[in-house]
Protein backbone atom coordinates (compact mmCIF):
# COMPACT_ATOMS: atom_id res chain seq x y z
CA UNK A 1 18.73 -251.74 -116.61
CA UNK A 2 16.89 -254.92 -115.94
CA UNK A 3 20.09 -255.66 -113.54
CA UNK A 4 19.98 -252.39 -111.64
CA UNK A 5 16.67 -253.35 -111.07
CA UNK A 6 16.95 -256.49 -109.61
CA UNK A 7 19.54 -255.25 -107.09
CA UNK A 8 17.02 -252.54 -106.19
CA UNK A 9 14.60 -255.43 -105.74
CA UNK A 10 16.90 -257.60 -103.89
CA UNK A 11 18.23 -254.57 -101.71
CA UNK A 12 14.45 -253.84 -100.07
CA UNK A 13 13.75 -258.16 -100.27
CA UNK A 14 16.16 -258.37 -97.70
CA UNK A 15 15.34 -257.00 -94.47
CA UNK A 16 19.39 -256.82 -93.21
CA UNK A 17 20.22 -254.95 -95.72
CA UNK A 18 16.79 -252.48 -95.52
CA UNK A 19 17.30 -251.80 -92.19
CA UNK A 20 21.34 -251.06 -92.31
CA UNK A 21 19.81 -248.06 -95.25
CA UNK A 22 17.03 -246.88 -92.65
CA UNK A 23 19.34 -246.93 -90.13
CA UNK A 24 21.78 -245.22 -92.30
CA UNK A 25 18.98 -242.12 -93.75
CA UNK A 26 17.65 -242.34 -89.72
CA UNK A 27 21.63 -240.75 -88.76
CA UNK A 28 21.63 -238.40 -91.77
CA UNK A 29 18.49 -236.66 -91.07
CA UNK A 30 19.50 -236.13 -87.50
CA UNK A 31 23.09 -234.90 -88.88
CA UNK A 32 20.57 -232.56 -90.64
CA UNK A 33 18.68 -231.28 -88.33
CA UNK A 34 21.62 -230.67 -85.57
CA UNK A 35 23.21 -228.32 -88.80
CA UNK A 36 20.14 -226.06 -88.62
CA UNK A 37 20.65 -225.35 -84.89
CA UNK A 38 22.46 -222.81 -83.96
CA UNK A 39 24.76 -221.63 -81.03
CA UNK A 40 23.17 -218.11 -79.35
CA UNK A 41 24.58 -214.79 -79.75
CA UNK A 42 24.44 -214.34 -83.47
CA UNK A 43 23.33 -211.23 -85.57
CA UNK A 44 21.97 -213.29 -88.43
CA UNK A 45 22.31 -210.00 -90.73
CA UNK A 46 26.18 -209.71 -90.18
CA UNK A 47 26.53 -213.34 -90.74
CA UNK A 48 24.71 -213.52 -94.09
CA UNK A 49 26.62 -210.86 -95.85
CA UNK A 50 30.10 -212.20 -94.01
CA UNK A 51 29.37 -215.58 -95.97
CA UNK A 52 28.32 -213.84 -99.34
CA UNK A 53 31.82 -211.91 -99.32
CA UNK A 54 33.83 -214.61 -98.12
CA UNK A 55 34.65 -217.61 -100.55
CA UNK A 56 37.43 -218.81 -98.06
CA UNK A 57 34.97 -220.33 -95.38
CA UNK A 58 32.97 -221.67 -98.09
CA UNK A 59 35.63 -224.13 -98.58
CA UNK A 60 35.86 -224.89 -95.33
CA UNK A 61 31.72 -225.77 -95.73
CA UNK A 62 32.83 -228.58 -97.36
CA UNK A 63 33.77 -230.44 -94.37
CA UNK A 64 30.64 -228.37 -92.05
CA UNK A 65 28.06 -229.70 -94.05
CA UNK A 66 26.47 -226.25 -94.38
CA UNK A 67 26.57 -226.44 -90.41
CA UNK A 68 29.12 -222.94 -90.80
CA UNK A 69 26.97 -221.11 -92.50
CA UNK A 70 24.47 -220.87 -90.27
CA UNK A 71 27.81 -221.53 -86.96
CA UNK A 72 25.01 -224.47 -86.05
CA UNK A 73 26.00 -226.64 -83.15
CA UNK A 74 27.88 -228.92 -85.61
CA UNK A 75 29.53 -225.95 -87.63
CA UNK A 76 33.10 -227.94 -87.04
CA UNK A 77 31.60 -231.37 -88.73
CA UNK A 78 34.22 -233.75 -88.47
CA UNK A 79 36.94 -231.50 -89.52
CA UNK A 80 38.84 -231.80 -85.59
CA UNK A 81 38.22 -235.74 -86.42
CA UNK A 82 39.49 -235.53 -89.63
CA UNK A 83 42.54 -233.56 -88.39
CA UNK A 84 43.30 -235.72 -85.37
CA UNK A 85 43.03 -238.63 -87.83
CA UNK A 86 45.97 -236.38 -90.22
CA UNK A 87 48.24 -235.93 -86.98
CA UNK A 88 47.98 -240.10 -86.21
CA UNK A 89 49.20 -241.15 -89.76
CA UNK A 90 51.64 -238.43 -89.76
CA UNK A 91 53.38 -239.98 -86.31
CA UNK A 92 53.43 -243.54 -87.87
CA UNK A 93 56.04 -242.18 -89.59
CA UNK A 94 57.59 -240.95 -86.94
CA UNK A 95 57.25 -243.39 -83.87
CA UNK A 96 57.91 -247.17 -84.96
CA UNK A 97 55.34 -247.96 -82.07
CA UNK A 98 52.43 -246.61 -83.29
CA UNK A 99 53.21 -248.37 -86.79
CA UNK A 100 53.57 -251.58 -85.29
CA UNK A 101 50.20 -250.84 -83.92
CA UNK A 102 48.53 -249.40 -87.18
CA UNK A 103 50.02 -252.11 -89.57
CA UNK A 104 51.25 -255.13 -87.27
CA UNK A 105 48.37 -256.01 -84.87
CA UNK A 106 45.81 -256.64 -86.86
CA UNK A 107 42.29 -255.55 -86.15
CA UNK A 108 43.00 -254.93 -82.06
CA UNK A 109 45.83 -252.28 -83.02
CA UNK A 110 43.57 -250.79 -86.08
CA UNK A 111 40.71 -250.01 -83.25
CA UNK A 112 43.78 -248.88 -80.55
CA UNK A 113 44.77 -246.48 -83.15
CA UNK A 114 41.58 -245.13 -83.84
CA UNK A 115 41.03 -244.64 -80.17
CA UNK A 116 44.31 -242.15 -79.64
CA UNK A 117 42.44 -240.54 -82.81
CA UNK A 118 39.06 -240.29 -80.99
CA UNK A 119 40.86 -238.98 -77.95
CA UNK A 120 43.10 -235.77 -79.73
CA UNK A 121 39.62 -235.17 -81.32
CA UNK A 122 38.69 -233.10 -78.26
CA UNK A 123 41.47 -231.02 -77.42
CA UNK A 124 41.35 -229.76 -81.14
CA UNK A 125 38.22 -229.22 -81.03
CA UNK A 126 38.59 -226.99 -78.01
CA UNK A 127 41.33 -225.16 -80.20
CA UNK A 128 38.94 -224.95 -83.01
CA UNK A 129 35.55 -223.75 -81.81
CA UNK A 130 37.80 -220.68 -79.86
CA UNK A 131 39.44 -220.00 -82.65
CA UNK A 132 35.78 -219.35 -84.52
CA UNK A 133 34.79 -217.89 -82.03
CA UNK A 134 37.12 -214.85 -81.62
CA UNK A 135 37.67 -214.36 -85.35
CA UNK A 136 33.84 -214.22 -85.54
CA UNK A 137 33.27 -211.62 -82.89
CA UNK A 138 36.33 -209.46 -83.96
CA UNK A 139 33.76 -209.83 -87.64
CA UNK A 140 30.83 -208.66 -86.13
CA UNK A 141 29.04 -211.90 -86.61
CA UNK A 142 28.54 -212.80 -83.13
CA UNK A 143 27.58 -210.57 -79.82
CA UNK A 144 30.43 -210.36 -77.27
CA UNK A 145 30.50 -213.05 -74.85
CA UNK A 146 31.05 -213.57 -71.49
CA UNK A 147 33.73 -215.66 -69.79
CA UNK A 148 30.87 -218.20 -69.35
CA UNK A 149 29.08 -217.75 -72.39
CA UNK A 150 32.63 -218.36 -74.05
CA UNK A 151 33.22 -221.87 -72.51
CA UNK A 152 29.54 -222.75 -72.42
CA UNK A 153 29.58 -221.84 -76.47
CA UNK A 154 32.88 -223.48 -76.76
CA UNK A 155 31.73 -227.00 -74.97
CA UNK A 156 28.59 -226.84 -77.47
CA UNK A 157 30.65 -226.70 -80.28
CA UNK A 158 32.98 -229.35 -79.09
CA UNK A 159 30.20 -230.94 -77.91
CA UNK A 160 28.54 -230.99 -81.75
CA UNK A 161 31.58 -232.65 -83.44
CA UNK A 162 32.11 -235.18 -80.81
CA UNK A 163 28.48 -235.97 -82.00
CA UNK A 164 29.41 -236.40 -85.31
CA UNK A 165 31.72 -238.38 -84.66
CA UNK A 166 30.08 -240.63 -82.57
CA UNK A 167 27.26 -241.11 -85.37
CA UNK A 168 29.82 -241.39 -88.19
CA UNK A 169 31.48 -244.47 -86.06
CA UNK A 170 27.51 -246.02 -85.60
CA UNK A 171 27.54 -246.10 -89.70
CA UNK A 172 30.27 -247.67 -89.90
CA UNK A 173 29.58 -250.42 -87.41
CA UNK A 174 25.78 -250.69 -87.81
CA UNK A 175 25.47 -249.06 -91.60
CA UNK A 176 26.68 -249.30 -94.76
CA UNK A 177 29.96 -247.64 -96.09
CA UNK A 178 32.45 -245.42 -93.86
CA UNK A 179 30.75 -243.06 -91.25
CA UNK A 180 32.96 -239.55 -91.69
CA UNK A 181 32.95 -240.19 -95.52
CA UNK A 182 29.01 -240.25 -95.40
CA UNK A 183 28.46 -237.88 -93.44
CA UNK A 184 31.12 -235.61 -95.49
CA UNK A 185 29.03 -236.82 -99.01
CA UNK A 186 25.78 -236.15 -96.83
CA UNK A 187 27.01 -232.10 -96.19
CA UNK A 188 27.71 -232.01 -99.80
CA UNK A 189 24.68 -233.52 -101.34
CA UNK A 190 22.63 -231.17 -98.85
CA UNK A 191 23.83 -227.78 -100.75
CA UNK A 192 22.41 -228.84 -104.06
CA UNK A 193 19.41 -227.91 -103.42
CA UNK A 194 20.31 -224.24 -102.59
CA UNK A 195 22.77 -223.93 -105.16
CA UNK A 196 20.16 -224.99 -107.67
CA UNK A 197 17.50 -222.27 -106.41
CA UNK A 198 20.35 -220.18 -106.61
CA UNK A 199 21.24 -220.97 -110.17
CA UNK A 200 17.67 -220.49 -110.92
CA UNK A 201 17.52 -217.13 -109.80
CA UNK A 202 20.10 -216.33 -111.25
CA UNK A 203 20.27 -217.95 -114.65
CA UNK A 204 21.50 -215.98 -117.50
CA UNK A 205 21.64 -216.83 -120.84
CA UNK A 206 24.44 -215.11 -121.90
CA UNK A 207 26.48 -217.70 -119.54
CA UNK A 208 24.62 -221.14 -121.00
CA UNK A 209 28.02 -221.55 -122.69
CA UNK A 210 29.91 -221.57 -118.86
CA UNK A 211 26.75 -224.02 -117.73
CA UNK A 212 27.27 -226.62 -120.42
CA UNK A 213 31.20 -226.37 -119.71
CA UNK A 214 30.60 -226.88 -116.07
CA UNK A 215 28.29 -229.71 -116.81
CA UNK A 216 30.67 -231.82 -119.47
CA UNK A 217 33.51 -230.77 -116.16
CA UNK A 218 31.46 -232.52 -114.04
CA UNK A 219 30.57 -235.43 -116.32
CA UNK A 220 34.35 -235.83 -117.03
CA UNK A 221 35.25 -236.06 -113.64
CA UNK A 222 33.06 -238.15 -112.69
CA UNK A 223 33.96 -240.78 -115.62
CA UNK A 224 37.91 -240.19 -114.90
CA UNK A 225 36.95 -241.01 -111.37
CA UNK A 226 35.56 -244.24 -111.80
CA UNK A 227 38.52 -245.38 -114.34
CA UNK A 228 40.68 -244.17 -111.90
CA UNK A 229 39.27 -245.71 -108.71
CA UNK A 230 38.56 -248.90 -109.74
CA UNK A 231 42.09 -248.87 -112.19
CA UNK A 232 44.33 -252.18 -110.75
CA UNK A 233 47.46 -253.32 -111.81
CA UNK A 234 47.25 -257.03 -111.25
CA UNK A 235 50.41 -258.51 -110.07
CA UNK A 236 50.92 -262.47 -110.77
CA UNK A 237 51.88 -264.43 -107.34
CA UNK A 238 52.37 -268.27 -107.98
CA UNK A 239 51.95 -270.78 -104.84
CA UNK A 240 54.82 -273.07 -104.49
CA UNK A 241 53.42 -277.18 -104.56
CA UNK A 242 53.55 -278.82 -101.36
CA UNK A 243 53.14 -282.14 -100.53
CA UNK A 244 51.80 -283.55 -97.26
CA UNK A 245 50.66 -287.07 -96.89
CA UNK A 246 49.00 -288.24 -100.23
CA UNK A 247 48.02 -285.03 -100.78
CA UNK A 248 49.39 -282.40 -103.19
CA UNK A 249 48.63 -278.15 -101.85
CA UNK A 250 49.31 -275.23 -103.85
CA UNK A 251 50.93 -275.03 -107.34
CA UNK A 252 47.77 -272.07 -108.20
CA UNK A 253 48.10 -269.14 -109.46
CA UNK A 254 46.46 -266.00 -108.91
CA UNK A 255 47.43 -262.26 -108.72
CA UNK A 256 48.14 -259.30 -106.45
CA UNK A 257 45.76 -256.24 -107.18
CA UNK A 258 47.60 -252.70 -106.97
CA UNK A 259 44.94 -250.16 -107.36
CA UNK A 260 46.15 -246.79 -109.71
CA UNK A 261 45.04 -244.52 -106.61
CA UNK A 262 45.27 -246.43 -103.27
CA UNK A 263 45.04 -243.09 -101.72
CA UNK A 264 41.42 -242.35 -102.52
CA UNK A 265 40.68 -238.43 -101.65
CA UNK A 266 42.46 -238.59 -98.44
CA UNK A 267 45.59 -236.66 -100.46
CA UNK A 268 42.88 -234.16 -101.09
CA UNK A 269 41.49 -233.97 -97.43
CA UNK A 270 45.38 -233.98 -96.17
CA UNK A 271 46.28 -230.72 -98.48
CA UNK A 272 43.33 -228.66 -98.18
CA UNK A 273 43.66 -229.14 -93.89
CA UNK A 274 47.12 -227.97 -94.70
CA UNK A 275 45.97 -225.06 -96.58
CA UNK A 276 43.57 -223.99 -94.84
CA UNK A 277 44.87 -223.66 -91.47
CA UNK A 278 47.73 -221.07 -91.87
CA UNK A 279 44.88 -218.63 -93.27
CA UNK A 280 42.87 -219.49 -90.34
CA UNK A 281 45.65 -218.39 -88.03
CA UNK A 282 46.20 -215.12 -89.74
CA UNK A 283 42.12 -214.28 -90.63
CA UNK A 284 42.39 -214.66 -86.55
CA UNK A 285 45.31 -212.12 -85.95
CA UNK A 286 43.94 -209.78 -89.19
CA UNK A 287 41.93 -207.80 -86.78
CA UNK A 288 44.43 -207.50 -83.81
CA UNK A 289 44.57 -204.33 -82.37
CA UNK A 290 48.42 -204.92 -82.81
CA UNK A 291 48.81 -202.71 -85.56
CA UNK A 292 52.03 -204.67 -86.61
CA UNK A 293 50.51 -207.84 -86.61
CA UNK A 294 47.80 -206.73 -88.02
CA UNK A 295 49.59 -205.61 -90.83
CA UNK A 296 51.75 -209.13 -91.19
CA UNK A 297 48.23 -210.80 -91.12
CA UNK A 298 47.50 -209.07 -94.12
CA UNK A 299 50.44 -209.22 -96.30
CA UNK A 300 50.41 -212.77 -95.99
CA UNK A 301 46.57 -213.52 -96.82
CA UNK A 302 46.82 -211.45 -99.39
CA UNK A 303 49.73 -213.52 -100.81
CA UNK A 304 48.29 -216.98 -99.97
CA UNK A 305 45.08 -215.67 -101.83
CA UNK A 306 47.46 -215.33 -105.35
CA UNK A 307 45.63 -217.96 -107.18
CA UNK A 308 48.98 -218.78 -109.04
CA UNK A 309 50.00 -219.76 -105.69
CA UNK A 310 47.41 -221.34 -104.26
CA UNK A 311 46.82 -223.53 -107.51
CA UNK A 312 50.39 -224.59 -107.62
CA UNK A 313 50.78 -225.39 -103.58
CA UNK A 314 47.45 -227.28 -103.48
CA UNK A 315 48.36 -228.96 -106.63
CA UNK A 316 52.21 -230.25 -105.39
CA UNK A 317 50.50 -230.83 -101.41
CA UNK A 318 48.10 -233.27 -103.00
CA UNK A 319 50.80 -234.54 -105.69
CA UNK A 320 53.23 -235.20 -102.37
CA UNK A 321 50.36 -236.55 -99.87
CA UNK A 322 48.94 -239.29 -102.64
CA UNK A 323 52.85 -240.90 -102.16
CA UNK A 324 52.82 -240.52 -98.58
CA UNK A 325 49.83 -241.88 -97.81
CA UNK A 326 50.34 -244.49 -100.41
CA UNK A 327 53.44 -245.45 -98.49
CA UNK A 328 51.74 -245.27 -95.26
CA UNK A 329 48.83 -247.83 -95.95
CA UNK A 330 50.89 -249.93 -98.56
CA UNK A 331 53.70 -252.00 -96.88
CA UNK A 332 55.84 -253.76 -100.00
CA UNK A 333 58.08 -255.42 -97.30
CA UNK A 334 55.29 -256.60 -94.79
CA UNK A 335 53.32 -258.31 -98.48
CA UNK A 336 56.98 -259.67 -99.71
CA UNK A 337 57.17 -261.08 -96.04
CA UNK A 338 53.46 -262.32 -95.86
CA UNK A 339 53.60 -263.96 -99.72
CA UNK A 340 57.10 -266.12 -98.08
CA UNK A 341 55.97 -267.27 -95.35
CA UNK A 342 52.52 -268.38 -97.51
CA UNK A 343 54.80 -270.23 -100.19
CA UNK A 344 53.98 -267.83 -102.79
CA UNK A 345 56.79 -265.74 -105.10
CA UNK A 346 56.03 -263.28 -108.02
CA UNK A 347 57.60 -265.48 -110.97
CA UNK A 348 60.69 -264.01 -112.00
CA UNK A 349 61.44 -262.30 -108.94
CA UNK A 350 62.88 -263.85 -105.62
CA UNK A 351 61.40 -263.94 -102.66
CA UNK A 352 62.16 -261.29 -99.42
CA UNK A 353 63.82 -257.83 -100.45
CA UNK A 354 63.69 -258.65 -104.29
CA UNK A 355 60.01 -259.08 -104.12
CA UNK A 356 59.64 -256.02 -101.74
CA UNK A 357 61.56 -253.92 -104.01
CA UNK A 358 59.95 -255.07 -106.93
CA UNK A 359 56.30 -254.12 -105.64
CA UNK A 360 57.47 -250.60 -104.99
CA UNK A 361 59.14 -249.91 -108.26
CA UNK A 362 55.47 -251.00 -109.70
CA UNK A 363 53.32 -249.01 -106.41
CA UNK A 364 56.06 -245.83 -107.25
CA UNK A 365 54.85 -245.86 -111.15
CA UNK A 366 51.21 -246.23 -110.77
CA UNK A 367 50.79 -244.30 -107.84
CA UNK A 368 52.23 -241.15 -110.41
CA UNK A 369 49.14 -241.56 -112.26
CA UNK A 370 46.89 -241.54 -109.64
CA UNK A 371 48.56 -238.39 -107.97
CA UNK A 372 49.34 -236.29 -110.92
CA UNK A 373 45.01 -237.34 -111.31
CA UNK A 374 44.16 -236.12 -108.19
CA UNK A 375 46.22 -233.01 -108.18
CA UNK A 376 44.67 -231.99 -111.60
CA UNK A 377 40.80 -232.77 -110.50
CA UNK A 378 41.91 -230.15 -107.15
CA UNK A 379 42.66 -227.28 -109.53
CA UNK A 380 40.38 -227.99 -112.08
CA UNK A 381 37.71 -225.52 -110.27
CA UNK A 382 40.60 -223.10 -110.21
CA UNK A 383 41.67 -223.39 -113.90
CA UNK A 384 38.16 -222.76 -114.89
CA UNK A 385 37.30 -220.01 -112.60
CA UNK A 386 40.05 -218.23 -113.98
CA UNK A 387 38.45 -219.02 -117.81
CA UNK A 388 35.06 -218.22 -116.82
CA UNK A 389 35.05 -215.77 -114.12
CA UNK A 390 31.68 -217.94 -112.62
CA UNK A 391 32.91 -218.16 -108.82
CA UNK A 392 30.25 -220.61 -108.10
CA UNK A 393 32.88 -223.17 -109.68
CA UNK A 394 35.76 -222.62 -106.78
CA UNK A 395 35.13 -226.23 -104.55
CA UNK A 396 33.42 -228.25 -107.26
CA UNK A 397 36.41 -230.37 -108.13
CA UNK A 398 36.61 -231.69 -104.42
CA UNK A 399 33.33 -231.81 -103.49
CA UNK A 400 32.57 -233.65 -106.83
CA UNK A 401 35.25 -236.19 -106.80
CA UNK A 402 34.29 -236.81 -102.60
CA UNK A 403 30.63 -237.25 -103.79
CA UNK A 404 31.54 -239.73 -107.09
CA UNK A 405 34.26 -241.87 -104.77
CA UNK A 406 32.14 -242.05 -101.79
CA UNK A 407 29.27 -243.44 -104.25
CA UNK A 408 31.21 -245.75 -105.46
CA UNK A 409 32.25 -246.84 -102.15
CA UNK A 410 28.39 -247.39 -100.87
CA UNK A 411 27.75 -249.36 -104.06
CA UNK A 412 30.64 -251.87 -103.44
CA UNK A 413 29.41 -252.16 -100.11
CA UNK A 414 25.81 -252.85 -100.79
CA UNK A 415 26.88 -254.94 -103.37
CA UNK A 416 29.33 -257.05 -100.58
CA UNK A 417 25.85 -257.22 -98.58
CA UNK A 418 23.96 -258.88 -101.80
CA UNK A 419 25.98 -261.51 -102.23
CA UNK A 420 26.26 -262.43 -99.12
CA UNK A 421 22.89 -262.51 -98.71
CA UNK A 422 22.98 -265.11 -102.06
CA UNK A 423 25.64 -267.28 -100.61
């Protein structure tokens, strides 16, 4: 305790780091108050009950900050950002260019790649507040529109998550911790307060026994998160001894850290995007005045809402996303290439393709517990919906283990900014 408190102390002793949290809170509140504003043409009765019977867009709040519920002028959040982001790492794979960029050029090609990001961010966007649009009109929620008041609600909305972005990138650079992922944890954090009222009015003490099971959830999660997260498998690297002059270099020996779940919850971001968007696409064409497509529209939400279904595709998407991305951020042969050239060699193993392969048999084992991890924290909610019945349990999984890693994140980082300030 008496350390926590002397971090506190040292955090608001030094001015640098006080004013990166100001700054920080200063972006958040705005975030805040641009998710209470919202785009004209709404009947505020239809859109209440449409969000009472409809769990599906209240996963989709996740990412909105509770800027959907009330279709504010940032009701996308940073989901287009998020997506474009999705679409980039996906083409690494495909286009030996853009992984050169992303993995070869250092910091210049990081912030190059993060530009094209930036750029697709608008075009879906576009895509995404239209699509809202029309399926919320064909619902009743909004008043119809014009041509004009169409593209002037449409640039708004783009307009809005552009925004976000824009002040997620100004954490980053002038903050503490990542930008999106705060502002993500920020949306999150914001709805406890109305779920809380809500619980209150609600409470019921015939369900305590579903309250304390939600509560030791929660407190497990966030336990196996931290193990998890901070979880390395340290891999010895020796440095050859070199002699130049008099003098004698190298001949230490250190290690390589491998962390259990390199992916963080970007598996989780990846599969829910994935999941989410073909029910988008058919919600849209459910109301068509094509009765046959109408009628498709329907068949197939009502099959992607089989929980069996849904549980077991957003378990295996997360399962297969933690490897990809994994292999996508994690280079074996680039570190194999980068320990040879240093001097240094895993003892035992020989330098070049023996190392490389070496380092992904070890990434391919540990990177099954963190997947198999993350897949069972996504349908965790699910499992225990279908034991309770208590819908109020359907995104806490995600938005728990978002909340717990982003945390953890902000603490590193602060505690980066400490001892820098020592040294």
């Amino acid at each position: 305790m008496s350390q926590f408190l002397e971090k506190l102390k040292a955090i608001f002793m030094d001015p640098a780091i006080r004013r990166k949290i100001i700054f920080v809170l200063a972006i958040l509140i705005a975030f805040r108050l641009l998710s209470v504003i919202p785009i004209p043409n709404i009947d505020k009765g239809q859109l209440a009950n449409f969000f009472n019977n409809n769990q599906f867009f209240g996963l989709l709040g996740v990412f909105s900050g509770g800027g959907l519920s009330t279709l504010s002028i940032v009701m996308l959040g940073v989901a287009p950002y998020i997506t474009a982001s999705i679409i980039m790492q996906l083409m690494t794979m495909m286009s030996p260019r853009l992984k050169a960029i992303y993995q070869e050029e250092g910091e210049a090609g990081r912030k190059k790649f993060n530009q094209y990001s930036r750029l697709m961010t608008v075009p879906l966007a576009l895509l995404q507040a239209f699509a809202y649009i029309i399926l919320f009109q064909r619902q009743g929620v909004m008043l119809p529109l014009t041509t004009l008041e169409l593209v002037s609600d449409m640039a708004v909305i783009t307009g809005g998550s552009v925004l976000l972005m824009w002040l997620g990138e100004l954490i980053s650079e002038f903050g503490i911790g990542n930008g999106v992922s705060v502002i993500i944890f920020a949306g999150i954090v914001a709805r406890l307060p109305q779920n809380l009222t809500q619980l209150f009015y609600t409470f019921d003490q015939s369900q305590i026994p579903t309250y304390l099971l939600f509560l030791a959830g929660a407190l497990l999660i966030i336990y196996g998160v931290v193990v998890i997260t901070e979880a390395e498998r340290p891999v010895p690297v020796t440095y050859a001894k070199r002699v130049r002059g008099n003098k004698v270099y190298g001949g230490v020996s250190t290690y390589l850290p491998l962390r259990l779940n390199q992916a963080g919850v970007i598996p989780i971001i990846f599969a829910l995007s994935l999941l989410l968007f073909p029910q988008m696409i058919f919600r849209f064409f459910q109301t068509s005045h094509i009765a046959l497509l109408a009628t498709v529209s329907n068949g197939i939400l009502n099959f992607l809402a089989n929980q069996w279904f849904y549980g077991v595709s957003y378990f295996l998407m997360v399962f297969l996303f933690t490897y990809f991305y994994t292999a996508v951020t994690f280079d074996p042969e680039s570190i194999a290439t980068n320990l040879q050239k240093s001097g240094a060699f895993i003892p035992g193993v020989r330098p070049g393709s023996s190392t490389a392969d070496h380092l992904s048999r070890i990434l391919t084992r540990i990177t099954l517990v963190g997947a198999l991890f993350l897949g069972a924290i996504a349908v965790l909610p699910l499992i225990a919906r279908g034991i309770t019945g208590n819908t109020s349990l359907a995104v806490g999984g995600t938005a728990l283990l978002i909340v717990v890693t982003v945390v953890i994140d902000l603490i590193k980082k602060v505690d980066a900014q400490i001892s820098m300030r020592e040294y």
